[in-house]
N, C-alpha and C. Protein backbone atom coordinates (compact mmCIF):
# COMPACT_ATOMS: atom_id res chain seq x y z
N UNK A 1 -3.09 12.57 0.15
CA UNK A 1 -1.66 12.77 -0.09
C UNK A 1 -1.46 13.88 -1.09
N UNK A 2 -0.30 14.91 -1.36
CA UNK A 2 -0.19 16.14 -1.37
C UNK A 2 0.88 15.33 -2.43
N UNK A 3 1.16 16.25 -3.91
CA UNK A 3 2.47 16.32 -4.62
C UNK A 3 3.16 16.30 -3.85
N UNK A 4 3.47 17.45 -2.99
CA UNK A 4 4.48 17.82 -2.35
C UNK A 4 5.01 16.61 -1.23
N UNK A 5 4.08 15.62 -0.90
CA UNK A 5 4.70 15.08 -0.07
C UNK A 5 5.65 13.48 -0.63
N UNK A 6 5.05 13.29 -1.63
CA UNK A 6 5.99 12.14 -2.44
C UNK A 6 5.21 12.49 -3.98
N UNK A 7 6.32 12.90 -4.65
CA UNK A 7 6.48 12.70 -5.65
C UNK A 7 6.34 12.11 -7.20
N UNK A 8 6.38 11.70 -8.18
CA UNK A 8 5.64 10.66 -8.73
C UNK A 8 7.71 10.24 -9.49
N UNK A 9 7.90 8.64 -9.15
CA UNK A 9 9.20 8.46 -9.09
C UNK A 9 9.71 8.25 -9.99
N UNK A 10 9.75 9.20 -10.80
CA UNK A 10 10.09 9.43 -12.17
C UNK A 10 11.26 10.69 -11.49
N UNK A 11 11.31 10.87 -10.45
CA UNK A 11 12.04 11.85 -9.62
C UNK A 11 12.19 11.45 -8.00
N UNK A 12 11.70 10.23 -7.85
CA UNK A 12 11.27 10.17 -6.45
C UNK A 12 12.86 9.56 -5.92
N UNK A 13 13.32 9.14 -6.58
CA UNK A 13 14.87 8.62 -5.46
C UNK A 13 15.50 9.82 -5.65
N UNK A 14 15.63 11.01 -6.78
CA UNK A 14 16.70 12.19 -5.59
C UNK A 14 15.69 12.94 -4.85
N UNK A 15 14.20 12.98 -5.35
CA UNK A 15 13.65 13.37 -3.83
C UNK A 15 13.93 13.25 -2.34
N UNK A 16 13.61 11.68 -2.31
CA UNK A 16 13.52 10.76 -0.98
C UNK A 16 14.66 10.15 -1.02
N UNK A 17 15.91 10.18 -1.85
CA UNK A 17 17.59 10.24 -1.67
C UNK A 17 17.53 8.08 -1.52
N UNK A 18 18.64 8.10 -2.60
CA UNK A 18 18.65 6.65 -3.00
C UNK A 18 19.32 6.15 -2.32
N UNK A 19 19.12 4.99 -1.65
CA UNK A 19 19.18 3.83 -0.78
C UNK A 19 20.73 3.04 -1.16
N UNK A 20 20.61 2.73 -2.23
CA UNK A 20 20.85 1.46 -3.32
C UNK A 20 21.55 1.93 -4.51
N UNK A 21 21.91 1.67 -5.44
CA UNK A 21 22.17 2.38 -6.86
C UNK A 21 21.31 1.44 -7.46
N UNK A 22 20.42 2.47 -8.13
CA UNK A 22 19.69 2.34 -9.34
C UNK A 22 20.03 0.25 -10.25
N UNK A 23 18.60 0.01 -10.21
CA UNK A 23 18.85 -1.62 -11.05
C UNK A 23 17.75 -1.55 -11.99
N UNK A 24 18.20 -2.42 -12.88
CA UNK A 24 17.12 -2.82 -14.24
C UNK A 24 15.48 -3.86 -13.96
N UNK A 25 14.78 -3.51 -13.94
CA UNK A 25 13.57 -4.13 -13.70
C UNK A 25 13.60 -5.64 -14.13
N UNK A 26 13.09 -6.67 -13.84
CA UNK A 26 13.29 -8.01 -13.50
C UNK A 26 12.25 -8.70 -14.55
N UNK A 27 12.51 -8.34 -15.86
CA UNK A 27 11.51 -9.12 -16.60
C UNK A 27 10.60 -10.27 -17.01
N UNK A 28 11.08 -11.00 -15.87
CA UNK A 28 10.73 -12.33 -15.61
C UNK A 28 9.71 -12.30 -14.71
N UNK A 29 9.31 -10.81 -13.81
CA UNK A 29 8.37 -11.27 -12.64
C UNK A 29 7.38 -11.57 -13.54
N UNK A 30 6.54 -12.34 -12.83
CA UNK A 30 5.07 -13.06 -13.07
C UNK A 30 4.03 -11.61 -12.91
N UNK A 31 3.20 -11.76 -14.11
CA UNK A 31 2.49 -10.08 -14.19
C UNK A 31 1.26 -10.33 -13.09
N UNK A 32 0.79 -11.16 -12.53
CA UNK A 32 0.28 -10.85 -11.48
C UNK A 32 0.88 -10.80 -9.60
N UNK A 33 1.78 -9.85 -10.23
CA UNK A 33 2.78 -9.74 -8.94
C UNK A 33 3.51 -8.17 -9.18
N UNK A 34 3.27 -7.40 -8.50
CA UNK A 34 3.72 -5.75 -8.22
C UNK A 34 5.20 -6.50 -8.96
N UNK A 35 5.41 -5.85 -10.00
CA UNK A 35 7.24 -5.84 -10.27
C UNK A 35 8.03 -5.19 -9.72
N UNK A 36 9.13 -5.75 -9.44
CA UNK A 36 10.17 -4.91 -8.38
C UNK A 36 11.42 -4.61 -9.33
N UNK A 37 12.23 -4.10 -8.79
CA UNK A 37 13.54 -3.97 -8.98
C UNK A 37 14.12 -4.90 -9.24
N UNK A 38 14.87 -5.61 -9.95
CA UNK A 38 15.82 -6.59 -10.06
C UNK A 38 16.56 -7.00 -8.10
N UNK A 39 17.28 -6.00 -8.21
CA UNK A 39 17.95 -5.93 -7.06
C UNK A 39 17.32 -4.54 -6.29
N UNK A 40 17.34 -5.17 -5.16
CA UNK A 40 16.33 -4.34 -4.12
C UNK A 40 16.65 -2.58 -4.13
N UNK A 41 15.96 -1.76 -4.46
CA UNK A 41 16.28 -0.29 -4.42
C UNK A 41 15.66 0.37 -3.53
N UNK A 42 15.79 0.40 -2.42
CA UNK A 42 15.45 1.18 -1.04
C UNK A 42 15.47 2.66 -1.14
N UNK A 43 14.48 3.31 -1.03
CA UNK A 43 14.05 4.73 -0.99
C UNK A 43 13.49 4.82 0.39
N UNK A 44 14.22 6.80 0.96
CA UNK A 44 13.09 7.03 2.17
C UNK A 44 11.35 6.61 1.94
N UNK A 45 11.04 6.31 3.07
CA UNK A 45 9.58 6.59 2.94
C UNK A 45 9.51 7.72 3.39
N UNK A 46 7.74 7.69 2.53
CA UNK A 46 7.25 8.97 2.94
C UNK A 46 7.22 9.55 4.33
N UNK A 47 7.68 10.72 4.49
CA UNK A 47 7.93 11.01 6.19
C UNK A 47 6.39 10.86 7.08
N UNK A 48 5.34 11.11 6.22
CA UNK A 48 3.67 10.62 7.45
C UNK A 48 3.75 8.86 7.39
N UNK A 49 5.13 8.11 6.80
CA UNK A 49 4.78 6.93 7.31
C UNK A 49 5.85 6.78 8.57
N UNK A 50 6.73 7.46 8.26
CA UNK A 50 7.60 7.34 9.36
C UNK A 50 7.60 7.76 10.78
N UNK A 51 6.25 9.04 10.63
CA UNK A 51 5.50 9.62 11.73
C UNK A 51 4.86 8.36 12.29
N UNK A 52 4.25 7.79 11.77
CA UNK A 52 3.00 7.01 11.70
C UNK A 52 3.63 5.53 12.35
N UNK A 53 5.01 5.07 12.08
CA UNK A 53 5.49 3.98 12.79
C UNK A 53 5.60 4.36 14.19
N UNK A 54 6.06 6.10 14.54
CA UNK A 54 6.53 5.91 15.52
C UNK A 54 5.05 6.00 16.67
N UNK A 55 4.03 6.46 16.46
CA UNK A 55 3.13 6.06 16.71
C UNK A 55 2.43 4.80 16.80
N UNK A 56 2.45 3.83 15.68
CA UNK A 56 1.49 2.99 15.43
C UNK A 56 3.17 1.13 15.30
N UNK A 57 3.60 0.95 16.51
CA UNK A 57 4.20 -0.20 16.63
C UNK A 57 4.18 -0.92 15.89
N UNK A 58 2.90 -1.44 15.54
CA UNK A 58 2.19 -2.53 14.60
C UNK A 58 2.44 -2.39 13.33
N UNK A 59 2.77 -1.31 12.75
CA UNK A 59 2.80 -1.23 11.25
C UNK A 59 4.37 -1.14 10.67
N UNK A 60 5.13 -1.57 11.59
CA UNK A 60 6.88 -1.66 11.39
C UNK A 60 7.33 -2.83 11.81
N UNK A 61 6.51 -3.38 12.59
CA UNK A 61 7.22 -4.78 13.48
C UNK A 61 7.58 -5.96 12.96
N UNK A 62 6.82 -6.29 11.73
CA UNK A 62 7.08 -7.63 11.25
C UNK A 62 6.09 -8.40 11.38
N UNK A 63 4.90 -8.38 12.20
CA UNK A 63 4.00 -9.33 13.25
C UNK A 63 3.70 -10.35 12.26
N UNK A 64 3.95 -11.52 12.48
CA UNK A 64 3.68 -12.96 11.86
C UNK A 64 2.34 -12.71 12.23
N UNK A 65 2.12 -14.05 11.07
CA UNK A 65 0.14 -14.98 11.29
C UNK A 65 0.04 -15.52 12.39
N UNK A 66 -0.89 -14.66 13.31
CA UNK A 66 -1.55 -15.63 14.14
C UNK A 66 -2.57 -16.68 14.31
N UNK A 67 -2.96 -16.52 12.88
CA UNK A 67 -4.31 -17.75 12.67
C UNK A 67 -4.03 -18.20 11.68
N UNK A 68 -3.70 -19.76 12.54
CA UNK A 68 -2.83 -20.81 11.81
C UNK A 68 -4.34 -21.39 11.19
N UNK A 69 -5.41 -21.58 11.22
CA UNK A 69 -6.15 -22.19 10.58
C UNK A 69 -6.90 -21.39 9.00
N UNK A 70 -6.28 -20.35 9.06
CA UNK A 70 -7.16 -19.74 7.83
C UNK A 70 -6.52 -19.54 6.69
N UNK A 71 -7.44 -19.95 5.83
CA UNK A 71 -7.51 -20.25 4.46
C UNK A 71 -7.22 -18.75 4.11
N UNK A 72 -6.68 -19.67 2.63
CA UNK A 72 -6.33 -18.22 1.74
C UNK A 72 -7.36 -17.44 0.83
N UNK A 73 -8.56 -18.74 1.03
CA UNK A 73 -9.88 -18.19 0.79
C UNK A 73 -10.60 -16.95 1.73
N UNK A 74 -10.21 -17.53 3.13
CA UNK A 74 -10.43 -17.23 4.29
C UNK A 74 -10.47 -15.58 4.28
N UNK A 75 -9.18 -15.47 4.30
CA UNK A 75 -8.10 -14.17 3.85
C UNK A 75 -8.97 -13.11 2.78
N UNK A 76 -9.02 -13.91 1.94
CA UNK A 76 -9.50 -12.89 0.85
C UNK A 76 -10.76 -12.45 1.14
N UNK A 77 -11.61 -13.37 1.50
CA UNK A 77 -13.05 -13.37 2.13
C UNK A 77 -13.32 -11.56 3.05
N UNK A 78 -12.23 -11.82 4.17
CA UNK A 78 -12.03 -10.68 5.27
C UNK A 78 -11.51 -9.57 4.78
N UNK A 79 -10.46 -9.72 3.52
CA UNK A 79 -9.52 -8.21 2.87
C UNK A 79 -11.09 -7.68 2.28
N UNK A 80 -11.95 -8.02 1.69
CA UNK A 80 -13.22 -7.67 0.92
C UNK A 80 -13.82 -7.06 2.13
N UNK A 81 -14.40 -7.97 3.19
CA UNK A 81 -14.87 -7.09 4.26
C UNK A 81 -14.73 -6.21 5.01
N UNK A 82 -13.38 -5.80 4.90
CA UNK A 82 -12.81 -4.76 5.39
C UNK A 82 -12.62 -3.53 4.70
N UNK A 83 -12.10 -4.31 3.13
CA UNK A 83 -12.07 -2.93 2.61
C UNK A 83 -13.74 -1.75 2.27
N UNK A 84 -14.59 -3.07 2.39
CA UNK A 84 -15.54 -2.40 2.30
C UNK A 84 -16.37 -1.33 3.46
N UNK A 85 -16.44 -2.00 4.53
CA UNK A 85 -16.88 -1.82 5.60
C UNK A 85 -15.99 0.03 6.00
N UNK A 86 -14.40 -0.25 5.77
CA UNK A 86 -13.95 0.85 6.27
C UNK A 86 -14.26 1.88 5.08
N UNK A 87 -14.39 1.31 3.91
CA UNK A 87 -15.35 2.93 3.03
C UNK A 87 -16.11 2.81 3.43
N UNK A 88 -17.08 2.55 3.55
CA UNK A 88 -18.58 3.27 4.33
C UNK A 88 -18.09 3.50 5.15
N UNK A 89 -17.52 2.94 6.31
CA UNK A 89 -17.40 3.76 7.58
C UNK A 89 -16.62 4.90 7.63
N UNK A 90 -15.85 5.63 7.06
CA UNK A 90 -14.74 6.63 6.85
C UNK A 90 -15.00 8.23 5.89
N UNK A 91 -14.88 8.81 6.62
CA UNK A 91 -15.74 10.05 5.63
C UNK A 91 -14.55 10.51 5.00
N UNK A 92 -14.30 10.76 3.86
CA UNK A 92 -12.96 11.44 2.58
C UNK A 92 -12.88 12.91 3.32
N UNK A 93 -11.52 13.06 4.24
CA UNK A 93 -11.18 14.45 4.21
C UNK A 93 -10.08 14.87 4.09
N UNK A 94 -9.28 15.48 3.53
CA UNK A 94 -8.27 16.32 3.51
C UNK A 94 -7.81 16.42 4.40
N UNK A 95 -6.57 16.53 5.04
CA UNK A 95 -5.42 16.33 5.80
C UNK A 95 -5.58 17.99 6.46
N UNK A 96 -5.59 19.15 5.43
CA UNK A 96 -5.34 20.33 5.63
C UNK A 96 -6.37 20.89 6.05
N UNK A 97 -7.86 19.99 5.83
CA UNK A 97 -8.87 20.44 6.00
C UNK A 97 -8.96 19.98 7.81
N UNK A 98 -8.22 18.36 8.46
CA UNK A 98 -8.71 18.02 8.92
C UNK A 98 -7.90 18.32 10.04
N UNK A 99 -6.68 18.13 9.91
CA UNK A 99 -5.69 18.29 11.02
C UNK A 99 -4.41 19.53 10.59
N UNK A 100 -4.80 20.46 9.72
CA UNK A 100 -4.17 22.11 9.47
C UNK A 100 -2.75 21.92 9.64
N UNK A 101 -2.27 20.50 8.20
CA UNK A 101 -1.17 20.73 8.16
C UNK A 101 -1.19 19.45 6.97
N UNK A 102 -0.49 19.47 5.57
CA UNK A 102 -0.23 18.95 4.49
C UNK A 102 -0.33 16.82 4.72
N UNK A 103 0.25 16.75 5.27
CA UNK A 103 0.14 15.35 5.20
C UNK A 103 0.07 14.91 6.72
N UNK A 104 -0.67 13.91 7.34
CA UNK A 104 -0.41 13.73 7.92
C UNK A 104 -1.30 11.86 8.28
N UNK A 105 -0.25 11.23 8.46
CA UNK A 105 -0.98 9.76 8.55
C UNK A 105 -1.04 8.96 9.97
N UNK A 106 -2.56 8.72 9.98
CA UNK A 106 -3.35 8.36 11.56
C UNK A 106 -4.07 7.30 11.19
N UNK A 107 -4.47 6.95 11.74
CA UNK A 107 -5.88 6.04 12.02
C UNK A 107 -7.27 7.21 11.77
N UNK A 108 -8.30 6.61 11.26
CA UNK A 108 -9.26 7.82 11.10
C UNK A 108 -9.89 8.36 12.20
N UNK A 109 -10.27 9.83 12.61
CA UNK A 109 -10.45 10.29 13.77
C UNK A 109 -12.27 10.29 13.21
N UNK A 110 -12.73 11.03 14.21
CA UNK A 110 -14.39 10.73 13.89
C UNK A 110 -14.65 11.91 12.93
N UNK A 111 -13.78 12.66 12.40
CA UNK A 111 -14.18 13.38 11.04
C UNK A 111 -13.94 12.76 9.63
N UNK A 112 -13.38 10.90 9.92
CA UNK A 112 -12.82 10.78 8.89
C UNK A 112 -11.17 10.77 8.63
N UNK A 113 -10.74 10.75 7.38
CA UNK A 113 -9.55 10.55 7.38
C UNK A 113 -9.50 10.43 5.81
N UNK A 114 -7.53 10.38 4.98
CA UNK A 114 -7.50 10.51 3.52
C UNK A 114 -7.20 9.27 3.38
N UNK A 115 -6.78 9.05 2.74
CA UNK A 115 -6.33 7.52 1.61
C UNK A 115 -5.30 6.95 2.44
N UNK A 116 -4.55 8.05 3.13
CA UNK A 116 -3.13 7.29 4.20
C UNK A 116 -4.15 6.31 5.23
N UNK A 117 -4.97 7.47 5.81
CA UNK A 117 -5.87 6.88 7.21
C UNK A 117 -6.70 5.50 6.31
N UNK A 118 -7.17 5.66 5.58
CA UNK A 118 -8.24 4.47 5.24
C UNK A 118 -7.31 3.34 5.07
N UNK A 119 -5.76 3.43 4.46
CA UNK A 119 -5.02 2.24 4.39
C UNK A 119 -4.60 1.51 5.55
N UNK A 120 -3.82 2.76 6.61
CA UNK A 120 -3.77 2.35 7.86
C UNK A 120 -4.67 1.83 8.87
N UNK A 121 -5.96 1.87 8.68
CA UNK A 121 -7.74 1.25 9.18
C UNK A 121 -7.77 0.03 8.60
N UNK A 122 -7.30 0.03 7.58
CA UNK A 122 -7.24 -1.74 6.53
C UNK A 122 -6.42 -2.56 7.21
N UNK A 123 -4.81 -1.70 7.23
CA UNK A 123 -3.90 -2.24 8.01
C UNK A 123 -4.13 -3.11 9.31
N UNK A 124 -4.71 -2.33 10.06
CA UNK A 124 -4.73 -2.47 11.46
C UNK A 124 -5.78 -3.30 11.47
N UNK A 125 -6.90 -3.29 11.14
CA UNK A 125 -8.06 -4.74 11.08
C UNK A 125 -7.70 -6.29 10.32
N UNK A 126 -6.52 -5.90 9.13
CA UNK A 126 -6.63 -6.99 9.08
C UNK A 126 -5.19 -7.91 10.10
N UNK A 127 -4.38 -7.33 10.15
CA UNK A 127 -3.66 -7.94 11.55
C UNK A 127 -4.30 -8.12 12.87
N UNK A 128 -4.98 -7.39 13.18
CA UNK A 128 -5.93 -8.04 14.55
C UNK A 128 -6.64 -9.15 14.21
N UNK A 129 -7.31 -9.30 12.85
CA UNK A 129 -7.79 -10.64 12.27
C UNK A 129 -6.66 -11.75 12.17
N UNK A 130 -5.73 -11.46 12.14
CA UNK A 130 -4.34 -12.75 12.36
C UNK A 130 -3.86 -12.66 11.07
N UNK A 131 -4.16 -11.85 10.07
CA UNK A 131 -3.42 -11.91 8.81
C UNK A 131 -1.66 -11.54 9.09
N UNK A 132 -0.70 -12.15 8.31
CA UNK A 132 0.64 -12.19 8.66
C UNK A 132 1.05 -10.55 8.15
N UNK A 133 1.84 -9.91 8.77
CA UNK A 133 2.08 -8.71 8.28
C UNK A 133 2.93 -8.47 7.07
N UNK A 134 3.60 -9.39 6.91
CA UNK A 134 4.71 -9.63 5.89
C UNK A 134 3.65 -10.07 4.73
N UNK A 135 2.52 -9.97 4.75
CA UNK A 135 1.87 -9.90 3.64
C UNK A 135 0.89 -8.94 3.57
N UNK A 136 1.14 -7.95 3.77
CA UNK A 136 0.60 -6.26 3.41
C UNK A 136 1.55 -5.25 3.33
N UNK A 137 1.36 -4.04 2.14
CA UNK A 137 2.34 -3.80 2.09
C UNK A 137 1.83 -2.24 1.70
N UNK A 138 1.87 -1.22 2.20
CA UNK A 138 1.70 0.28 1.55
C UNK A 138 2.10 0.24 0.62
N UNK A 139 1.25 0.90 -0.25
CA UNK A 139 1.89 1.44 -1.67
C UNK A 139 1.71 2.64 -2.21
N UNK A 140 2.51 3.44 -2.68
CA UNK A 140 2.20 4.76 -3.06
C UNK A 140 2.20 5.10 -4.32
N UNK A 141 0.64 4.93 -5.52
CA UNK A 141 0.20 5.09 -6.68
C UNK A 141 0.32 6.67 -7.55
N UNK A 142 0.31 6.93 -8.60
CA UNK A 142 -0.09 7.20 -9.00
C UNK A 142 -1.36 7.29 -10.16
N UNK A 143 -2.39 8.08 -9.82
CA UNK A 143 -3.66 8.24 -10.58
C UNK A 143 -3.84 8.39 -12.02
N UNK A 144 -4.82 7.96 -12.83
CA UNK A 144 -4.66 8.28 -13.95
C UNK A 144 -4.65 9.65 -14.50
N UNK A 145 -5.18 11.02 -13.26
CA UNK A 145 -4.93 11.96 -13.14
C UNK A 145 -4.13 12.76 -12.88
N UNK A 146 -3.14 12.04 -12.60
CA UNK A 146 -1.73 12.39 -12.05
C UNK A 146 -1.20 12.77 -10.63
N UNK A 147 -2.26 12.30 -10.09
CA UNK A 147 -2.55 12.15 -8.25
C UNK A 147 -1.83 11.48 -7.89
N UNK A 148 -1.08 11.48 -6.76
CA UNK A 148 -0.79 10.61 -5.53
C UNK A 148 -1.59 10.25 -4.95
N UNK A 149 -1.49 8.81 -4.01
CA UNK A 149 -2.25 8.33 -3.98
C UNK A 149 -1.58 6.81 -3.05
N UNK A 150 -2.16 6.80 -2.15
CA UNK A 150 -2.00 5.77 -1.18
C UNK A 150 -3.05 4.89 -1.38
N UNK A 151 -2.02 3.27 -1.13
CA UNK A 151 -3.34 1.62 -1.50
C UNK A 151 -2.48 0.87 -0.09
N UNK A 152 -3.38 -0.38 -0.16
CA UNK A 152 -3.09 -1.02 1.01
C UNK A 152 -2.73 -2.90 -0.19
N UNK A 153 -1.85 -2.88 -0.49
CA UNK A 153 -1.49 -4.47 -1.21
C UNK A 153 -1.50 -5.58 -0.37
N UNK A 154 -2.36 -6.54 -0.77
CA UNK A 154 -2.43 -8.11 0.28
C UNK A 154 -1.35 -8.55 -1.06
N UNK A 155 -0.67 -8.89 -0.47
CA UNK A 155 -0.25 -10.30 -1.17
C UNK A 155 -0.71 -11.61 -1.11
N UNK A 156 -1.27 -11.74 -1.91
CA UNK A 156 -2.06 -13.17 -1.79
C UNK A 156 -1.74 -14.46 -3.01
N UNK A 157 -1.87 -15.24 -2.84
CA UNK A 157 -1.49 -16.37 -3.58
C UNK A 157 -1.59 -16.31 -4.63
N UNK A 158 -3.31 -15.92 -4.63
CA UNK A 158 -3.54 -15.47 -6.04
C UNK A 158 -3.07 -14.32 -7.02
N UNK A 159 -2.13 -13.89 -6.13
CA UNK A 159 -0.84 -12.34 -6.88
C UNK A 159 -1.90 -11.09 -6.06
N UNK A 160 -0.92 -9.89 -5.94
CA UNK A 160 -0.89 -8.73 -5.49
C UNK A 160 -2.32 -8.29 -5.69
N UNK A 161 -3.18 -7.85 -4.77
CA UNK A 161 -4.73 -7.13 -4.24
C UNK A 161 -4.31 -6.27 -3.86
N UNK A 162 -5.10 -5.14 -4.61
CA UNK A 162 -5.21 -4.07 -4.12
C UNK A 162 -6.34 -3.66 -3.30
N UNK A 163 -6.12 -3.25 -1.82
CA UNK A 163 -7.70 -2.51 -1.03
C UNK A 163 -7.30 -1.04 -0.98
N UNK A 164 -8.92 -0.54 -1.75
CA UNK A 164 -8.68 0.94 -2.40
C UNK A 164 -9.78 1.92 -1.50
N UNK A 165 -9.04 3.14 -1.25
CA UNK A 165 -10.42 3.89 -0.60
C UNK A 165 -10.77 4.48 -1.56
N UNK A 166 -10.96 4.29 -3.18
CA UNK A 166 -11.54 4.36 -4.17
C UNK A 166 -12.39 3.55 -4.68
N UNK A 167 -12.37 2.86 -4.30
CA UNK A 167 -12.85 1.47 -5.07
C UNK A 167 -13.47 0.61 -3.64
N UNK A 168 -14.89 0.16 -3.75
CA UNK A 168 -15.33 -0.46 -2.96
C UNK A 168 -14.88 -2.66 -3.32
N UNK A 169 -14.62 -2.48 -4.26
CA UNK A 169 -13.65 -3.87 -4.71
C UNK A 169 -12.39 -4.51 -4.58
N UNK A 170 -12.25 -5.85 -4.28
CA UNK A 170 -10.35 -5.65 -4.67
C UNK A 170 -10.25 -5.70 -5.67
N UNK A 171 -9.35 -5.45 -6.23
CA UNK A 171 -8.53 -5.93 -7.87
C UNK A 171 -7.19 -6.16 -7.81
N UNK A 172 -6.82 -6.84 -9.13
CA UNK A 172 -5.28 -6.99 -9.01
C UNK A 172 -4.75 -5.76 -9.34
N UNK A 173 -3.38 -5.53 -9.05
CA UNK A 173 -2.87 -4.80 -8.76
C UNK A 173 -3.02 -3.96 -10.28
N UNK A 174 -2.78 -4.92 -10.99
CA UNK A 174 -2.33 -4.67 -12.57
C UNK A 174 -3.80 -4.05 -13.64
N UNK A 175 -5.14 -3.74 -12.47
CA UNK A 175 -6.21 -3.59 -13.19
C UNK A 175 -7.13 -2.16 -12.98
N UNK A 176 -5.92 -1.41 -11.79
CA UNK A 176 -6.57 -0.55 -10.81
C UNK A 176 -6.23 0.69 -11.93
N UNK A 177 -5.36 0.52 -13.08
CA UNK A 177 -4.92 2.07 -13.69
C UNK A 177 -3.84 2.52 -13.05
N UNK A 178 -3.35 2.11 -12.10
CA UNK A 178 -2.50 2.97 -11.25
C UNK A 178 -0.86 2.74 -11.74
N UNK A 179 -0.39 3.77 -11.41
CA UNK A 179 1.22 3.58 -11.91
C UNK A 179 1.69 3.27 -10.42
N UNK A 180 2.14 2.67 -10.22
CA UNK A 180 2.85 2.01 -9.00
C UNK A 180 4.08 2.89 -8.43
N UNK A 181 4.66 3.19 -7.60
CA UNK A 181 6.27 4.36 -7.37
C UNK A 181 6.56 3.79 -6.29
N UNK A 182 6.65 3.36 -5.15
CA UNK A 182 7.00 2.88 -4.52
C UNK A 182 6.66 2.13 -3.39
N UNK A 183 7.03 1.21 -2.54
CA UNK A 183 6.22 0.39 -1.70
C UNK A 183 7.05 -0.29 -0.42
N UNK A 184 6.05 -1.02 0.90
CA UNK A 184 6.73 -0.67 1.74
C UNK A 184 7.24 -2.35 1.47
N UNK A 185 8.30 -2.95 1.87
CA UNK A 185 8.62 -4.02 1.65
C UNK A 185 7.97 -5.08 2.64
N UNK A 186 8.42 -6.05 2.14
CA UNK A 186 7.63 -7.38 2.72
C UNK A 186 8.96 -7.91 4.17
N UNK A 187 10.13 -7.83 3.40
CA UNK A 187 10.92 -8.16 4.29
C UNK A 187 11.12 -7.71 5.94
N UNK A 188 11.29 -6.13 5.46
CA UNK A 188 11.03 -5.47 6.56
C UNK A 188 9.92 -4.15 6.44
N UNK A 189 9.67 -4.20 7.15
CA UNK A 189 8.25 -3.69 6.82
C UNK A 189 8.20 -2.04 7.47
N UNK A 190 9.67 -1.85 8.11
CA UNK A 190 10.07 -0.08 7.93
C UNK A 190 10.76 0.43 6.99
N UNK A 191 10.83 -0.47 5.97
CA UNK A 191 11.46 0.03 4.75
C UNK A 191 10.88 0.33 3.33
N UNK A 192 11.01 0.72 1.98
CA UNK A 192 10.45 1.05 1.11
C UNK A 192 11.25 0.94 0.26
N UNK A 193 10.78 0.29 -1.10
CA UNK A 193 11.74 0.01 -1.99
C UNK A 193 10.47 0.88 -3.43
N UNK A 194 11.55 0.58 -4.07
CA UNK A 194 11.30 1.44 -5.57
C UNK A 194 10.27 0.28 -6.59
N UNK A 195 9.48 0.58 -6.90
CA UNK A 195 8.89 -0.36 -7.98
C UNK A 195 8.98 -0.62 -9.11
N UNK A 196 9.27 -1.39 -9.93
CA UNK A 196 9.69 -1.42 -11.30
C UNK A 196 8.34 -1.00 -12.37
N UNK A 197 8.96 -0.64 -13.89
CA UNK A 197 7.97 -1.22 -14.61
C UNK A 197 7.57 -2.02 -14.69
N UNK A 198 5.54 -2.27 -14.62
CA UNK A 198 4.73 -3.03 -14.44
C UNK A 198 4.14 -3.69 -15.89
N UNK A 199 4.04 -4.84 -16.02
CA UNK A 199 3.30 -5.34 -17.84
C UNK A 199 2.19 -4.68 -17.10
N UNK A 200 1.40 -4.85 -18.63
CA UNK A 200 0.13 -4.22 -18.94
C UNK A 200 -0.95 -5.39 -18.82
N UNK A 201 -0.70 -6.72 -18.78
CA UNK A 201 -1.47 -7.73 -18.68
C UNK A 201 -1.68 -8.24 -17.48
N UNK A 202 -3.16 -8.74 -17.38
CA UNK A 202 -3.12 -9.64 -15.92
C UNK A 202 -2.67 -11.15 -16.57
N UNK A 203 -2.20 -12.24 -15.32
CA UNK A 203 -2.30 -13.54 -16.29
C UNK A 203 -3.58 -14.33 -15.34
N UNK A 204 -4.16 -13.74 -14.44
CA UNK A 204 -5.19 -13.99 -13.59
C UNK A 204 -6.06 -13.13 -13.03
N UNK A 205 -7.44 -12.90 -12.74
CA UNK A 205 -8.35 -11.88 -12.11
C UNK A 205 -8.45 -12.66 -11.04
N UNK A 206 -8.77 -12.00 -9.54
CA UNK A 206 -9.23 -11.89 -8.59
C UNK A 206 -10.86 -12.37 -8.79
N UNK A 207 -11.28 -13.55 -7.75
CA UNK A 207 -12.07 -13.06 -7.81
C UNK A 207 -13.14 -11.98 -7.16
N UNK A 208 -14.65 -10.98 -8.02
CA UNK A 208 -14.46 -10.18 -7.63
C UNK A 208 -16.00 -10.05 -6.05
């Protein structure tokens, strides 16, 4: 992901043009849970996700759990195997390097793919596994370098997981360094809302 293509949202709603009017962050969320907005603040998404729905059905639809028998152990068990499996399997390339044009979000082709493709590879394996879709959620980070930066969030019982094509681990959300800017919602899952300030504390680790 490119500056140029989202922002870091300290500017990102007159970038990607505000939804909502502006709300006060919700000091009460529970710190192992992505903080939101008080009241919901809807921002465009990034336009390679909006490419990327109209391509990829599955990642806008809503698709409920199809596997009524699995544990939330279960769950976490498979987000680990996946996130791992698709770093090794996925070679790190540049968008401009790969497909000769700034952003662009796919499924990984056999040269590989960036941080969009490795999320959307997470995406898509763990819904064919029956995970409910309304519990994954794009998120668009910023680095401690000041990078953009695409994650793939499970919501899980145990609070917000992050699967990183940085990180061969999950972690909570709250442990990755990352400044959080915006994310795709749970409700509807072609939409994107604004993220609040995040505490600095976990009140639980993952385990790892």
């Amino acid at each position: 992901m490119t500056l140029k293509t989202f922002t870091p949202l300290v500017a990102a709603t007159l970038l990607l043009g505000p939804l909502n009017a502006p709300a006060a962050a919700e000091s009460s969320d529970s710190a192992h849970q992505v903080a939101r907005t008080s009241d919901q603040q809807l921002v465009r998404p990034p336009p390679g996700f909006t490419e990327a729905c109209q391509r990829y059905a599955w990642l806008c639809e809503n698709r409920p759990s199809v596997a009524d028998n699995t544990t939330s152990a279960d769950i976490l068990e498979l987000a680990r195997e996946i996130n791992r499996s698709v770093n090794l399997a996925v070679t790190k390339i540049p968008d401009p390097e790969n497909y000769g044009r700034a952003d662009h979000w796919t499924l990984p082709g056999w040269r590989g793919g960036d941080c969009e493709d490795f999320v959307l590879a997470k995406y898509k394996r763990l819904l064919d596994a029956g995970v409910d879709g309304r519990d994954l959620s794009i998120a668009v980070v910023q680095t401690s370098r000041q990078e953009n930066h695409a994650v793939l969030v499970l919501h899980h019982e145990s609070g917000d997981l992050v699967l990183d094509s940085l990180n061969s681990r999950i972690l909570p959300w709250n442990e990755t360094s990352y400044r959080y800017l915006a994310m795709q919602t749970r409700e509807d899952q072609s939409a994107w809302d604004v993220v609040a300030d995040q505490p600095k504390d976990s009140v639980m680790l993952a385990q790892r």
